[in-house]
PDB file of N, CA and C in Angstrom:
ATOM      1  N   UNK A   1     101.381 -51.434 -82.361  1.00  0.00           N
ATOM      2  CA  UNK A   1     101.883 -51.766 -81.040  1.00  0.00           C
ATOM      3  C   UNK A   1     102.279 -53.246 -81.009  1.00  0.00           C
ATOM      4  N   UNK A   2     103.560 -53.781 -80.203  1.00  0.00           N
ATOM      5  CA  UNK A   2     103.434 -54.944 -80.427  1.00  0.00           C
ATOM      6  C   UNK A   2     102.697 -55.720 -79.619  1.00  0.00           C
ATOM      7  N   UNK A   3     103.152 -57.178 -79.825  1.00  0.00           N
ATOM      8  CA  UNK A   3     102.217 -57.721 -78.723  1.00  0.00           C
ATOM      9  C   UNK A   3     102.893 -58.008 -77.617  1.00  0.00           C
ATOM     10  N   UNK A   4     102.378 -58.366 -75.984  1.00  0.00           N
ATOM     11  CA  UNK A   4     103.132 -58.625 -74.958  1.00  0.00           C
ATOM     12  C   UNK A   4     102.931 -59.847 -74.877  1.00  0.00           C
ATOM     13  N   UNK A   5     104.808 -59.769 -74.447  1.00  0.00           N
ATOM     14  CA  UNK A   5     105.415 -61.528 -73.799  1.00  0.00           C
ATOM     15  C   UNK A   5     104.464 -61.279 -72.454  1.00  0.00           C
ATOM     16  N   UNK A   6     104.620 -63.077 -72.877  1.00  0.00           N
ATOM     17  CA  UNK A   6     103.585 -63.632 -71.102  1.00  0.00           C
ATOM     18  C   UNK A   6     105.520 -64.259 -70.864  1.00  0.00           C
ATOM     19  N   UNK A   7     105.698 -64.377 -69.514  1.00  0.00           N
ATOM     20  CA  UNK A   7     106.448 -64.609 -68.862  1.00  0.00           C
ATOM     21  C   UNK A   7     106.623 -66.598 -69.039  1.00  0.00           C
ATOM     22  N   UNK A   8     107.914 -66.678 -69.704  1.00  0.00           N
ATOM     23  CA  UNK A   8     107.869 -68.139 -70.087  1.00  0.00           C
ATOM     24  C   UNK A   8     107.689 -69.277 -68.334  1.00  0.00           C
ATOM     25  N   UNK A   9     108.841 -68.356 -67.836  1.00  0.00           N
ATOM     26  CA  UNK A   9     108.562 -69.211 -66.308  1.00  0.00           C
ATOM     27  C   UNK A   9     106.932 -69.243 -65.775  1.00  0.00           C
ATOM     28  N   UNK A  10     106.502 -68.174 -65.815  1.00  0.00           N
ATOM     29  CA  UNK A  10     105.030 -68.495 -65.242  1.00  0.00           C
ATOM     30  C   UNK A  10     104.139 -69.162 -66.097  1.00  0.00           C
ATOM     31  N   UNK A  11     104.258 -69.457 -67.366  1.00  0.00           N
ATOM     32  CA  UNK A  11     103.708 -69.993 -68.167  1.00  0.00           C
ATOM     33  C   UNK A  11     103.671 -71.528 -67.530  1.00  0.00           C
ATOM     34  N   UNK A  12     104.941 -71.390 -66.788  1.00  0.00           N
ATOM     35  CA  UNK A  12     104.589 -73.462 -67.371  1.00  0.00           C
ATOM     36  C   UNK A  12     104.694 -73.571 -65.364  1.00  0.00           C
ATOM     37  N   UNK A  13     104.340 -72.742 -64.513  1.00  0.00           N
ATOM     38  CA  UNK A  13     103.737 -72.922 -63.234  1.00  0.00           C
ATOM     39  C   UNK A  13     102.830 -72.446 -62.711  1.00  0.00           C
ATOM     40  N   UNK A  14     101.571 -72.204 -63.546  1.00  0.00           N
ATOM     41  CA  UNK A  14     100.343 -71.467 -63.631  1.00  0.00           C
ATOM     42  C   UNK A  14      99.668 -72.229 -64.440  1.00  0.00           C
ATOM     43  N   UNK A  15      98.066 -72.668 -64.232  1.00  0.00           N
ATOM     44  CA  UNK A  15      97.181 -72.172 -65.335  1.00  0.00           C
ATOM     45  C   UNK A  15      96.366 -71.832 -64.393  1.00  0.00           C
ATOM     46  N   UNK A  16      95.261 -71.256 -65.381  1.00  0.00           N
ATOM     47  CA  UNK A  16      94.308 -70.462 -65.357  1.00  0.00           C
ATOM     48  C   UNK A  16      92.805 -70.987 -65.377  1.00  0.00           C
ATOM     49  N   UNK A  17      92.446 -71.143 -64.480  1.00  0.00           N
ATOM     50  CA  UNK A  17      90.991 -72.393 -64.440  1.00  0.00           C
ATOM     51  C   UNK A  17      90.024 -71.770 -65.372  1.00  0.00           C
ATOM     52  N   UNK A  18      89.087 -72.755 -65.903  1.00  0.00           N
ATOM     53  CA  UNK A  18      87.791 -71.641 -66.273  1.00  0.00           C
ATOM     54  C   UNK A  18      86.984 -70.557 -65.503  1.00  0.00           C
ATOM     55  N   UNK A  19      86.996 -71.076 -64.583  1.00  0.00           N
ATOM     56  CA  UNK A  19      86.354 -69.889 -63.338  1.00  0.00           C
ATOM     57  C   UNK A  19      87.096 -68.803 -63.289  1.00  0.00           C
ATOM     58  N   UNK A  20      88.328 -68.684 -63.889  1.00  0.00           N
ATOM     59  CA  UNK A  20      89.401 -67.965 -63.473  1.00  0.00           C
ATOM     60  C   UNK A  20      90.263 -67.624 -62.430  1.00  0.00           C
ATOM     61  N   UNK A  21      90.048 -68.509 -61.426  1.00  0.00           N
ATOM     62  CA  UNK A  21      91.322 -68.897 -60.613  1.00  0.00           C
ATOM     63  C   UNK A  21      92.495 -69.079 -61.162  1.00  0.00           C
ATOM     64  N   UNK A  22      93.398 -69.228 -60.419  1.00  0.00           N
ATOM     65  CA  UNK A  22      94.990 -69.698 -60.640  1.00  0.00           C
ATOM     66  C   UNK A  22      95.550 -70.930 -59.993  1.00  0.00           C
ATOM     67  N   UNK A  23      95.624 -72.018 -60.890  1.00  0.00           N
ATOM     68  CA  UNK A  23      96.047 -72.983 -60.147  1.00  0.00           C
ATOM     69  C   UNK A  23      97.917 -73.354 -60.121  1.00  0.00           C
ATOM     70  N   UNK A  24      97.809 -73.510 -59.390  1.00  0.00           N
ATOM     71  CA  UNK A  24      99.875 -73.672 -58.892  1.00  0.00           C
ATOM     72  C   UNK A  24      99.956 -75.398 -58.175  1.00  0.00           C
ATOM     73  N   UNK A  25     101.424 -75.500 -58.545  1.00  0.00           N
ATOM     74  CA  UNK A  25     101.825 -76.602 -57.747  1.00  0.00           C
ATOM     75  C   UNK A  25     102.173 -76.450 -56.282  1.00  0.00           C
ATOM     76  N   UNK A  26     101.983 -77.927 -55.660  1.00  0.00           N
ATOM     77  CA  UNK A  26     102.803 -77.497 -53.985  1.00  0.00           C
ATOM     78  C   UNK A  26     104.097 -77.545 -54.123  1.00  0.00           C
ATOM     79  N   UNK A  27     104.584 -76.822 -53.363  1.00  0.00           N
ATOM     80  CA  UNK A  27     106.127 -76.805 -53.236  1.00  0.00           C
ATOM     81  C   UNK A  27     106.718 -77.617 -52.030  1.00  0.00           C
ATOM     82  N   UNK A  28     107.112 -77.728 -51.988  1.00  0.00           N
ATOM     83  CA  UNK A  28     108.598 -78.322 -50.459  1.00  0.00           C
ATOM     84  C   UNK A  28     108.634 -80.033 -51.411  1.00  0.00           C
ATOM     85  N   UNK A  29     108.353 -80.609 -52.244  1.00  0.00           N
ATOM     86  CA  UNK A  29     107.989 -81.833 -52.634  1.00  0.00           C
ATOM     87  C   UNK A  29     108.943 -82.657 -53.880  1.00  0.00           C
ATOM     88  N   UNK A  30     110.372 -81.976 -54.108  1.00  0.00           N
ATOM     89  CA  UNK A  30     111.328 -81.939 -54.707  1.00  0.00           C
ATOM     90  C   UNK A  30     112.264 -83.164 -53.966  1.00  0.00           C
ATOM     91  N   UNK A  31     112.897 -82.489 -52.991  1.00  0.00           N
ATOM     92  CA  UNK A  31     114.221 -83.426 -52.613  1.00  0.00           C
ATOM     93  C   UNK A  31     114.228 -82.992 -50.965  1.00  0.00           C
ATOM     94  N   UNK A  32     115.416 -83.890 -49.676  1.00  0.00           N
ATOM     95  CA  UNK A  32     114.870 -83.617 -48.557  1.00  0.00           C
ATOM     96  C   UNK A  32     113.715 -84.546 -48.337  1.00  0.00           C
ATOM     97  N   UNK A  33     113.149 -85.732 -48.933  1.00  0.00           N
ATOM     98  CA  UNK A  33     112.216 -86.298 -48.547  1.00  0.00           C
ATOM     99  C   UNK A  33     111.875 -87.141 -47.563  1.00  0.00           C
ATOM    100  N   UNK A  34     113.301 -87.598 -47.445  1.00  0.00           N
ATOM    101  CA  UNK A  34     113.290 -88.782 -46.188  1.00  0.00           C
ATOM    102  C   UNK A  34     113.048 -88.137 -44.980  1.00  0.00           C
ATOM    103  N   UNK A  35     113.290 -86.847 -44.604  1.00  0.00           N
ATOM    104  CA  UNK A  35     112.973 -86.617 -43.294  1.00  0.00           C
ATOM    105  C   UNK A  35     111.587 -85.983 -43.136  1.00  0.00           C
ATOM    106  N   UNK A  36     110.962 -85.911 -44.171  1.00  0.00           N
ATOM    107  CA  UNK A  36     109.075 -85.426 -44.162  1.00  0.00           C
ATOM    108  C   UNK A  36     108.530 -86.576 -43.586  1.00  0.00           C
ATOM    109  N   UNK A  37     107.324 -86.585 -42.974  1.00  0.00           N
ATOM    110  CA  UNK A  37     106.476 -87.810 -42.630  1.00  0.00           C
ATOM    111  C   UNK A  37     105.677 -87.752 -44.010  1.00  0.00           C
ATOM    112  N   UNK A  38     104.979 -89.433 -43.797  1.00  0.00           N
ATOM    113  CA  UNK A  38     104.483 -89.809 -45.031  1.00  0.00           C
ATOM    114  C   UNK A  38     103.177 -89.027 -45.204  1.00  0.00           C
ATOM    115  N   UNK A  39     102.311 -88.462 -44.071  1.00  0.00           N
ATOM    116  CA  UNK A  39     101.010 -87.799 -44.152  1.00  0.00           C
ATOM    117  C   UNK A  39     101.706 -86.156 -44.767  1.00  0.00           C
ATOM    118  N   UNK A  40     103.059 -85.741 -44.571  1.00  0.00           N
ATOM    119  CA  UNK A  40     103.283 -84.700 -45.195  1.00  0.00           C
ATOM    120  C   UNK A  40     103.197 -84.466 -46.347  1.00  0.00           C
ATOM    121  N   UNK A  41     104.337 -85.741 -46.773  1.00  0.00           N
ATOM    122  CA  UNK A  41     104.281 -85.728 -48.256  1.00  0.00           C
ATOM    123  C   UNK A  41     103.253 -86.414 -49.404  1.00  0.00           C
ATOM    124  N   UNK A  42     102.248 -86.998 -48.489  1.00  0.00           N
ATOM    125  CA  UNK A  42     100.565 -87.039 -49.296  1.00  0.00           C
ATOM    126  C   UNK A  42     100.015 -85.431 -49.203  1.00  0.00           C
ATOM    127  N   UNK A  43      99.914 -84.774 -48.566  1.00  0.00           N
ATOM    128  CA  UNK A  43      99.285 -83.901 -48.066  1.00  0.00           C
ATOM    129  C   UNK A  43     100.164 -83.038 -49.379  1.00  0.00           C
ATOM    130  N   UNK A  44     100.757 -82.962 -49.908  1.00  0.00           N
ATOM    131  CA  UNK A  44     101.937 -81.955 -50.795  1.00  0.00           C
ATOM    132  C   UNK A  44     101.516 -82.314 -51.831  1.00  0.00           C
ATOM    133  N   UNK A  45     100.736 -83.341 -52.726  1.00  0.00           N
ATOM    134  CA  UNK A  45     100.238 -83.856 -53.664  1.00  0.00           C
ATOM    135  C   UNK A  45      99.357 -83.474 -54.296  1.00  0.00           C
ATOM    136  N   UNK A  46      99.291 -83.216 -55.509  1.00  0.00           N
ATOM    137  CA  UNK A  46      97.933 -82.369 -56.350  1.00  0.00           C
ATOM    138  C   UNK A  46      97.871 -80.956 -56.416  1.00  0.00           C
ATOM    139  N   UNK A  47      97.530 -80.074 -56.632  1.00  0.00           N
ATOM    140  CA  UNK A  47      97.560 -78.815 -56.685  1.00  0.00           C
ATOM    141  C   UNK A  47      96.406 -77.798 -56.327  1.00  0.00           C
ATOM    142  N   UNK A  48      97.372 -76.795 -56.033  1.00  0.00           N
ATOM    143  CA  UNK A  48      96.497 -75.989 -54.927  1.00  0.00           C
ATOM    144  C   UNK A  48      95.874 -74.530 -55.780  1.00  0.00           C
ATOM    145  N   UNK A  49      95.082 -73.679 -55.091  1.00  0.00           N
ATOM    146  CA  UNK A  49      94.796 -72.232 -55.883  1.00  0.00           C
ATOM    147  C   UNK A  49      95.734 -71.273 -55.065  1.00  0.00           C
ATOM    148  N   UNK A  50      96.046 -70.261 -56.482  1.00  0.00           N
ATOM    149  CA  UNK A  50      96.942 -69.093 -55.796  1.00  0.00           C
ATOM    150  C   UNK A  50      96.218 -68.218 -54.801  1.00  0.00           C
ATOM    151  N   UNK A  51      96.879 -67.601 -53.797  1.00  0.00           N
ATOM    152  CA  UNK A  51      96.089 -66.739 -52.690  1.00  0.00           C
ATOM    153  C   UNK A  51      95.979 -65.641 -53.533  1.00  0.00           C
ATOM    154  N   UNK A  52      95.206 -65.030 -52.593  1.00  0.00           N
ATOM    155  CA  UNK A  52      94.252 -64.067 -53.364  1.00  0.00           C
ATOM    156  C   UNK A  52      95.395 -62.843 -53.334  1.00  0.00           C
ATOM    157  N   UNK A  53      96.592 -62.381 -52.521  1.00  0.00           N
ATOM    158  CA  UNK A  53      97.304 -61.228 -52.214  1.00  0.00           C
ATOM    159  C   UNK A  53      98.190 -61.893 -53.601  1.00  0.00           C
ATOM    160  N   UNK A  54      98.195 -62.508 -54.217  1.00  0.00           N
ATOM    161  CA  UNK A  54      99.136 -63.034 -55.348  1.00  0.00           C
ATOM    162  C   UNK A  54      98.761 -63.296 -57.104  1.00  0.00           C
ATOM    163  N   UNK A  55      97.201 -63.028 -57.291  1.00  0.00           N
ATOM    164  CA  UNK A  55      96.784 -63.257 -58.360  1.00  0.00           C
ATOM    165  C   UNK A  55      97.138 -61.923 -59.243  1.00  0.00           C
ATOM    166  N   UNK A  56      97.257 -60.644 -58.494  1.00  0.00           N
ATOM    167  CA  UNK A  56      97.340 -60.152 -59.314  1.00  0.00           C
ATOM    168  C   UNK A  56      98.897 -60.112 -60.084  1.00  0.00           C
ATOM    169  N   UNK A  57     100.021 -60.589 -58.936  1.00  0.00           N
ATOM    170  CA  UNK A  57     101.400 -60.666 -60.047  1.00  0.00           C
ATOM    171  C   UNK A  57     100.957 -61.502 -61.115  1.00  0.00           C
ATOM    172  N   UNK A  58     100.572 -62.587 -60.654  1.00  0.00           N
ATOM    173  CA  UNK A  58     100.481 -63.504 -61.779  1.00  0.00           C
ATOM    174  C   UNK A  58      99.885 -63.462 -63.281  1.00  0.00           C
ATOM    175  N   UNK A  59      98.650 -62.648 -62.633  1.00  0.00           N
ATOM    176  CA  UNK A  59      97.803 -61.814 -64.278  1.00  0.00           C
ATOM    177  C   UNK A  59      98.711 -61.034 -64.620  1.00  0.00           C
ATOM    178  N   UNK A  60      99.588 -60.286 -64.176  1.00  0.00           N
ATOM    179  CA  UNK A  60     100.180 -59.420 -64.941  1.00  0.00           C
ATOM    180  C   UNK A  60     101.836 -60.039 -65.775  1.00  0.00           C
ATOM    181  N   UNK A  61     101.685 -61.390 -65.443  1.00  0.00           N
ATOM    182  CA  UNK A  61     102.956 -61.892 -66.002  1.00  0.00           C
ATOM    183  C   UNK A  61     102.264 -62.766 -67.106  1.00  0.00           C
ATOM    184  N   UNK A  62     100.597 -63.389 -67.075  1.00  0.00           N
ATOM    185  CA  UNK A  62     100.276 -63.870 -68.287  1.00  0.00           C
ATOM    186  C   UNK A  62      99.063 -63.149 -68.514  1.00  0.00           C
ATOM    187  N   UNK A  63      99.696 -62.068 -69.453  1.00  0.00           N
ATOM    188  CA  UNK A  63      98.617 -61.458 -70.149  1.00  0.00           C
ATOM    189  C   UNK A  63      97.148 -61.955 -71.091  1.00  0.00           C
ATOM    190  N   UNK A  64      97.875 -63.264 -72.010  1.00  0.00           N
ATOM    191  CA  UNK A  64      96.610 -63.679 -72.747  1.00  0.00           C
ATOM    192  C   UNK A  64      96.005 -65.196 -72.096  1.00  0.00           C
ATOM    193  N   UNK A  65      96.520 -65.250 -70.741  1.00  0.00           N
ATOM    194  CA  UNK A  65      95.801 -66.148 -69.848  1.00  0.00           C
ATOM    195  C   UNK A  65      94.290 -66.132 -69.702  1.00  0.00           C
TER     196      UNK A  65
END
């Protein structure tokens, strides 16, 4: 049997904590910045865990996660 691709895109906007959570980046934090307030775009900083209605796409796109 062969082996299964993990999904290159989710590869590199995912990992996988030891606990086994899913950690993701914040989004809106690209471009459009000047009109965010500054407590927004602190608040958008660092990274967040995936919700729980969403872990399972994600396991199933990185299999040897």
């Amino acid at each position: 049997m062969p082996k299964m691709k993990t999904k290159s895109g989710a590869a590199k906007r995912f990992k996988v904590r030891g606990s086994g959570s899913i950690k993701r980046s914040q989004a809106f934090k690209r471009h459009i910045l000047t009109k965010k307030t500054t407590k927004a775009k602190r608040q958008l900083r660092g990274s967040a865990e995936m919700h729980a209605s969403d872990v399972r796409m994600v396991r199933a796109m990185l299999p040897y996660a």
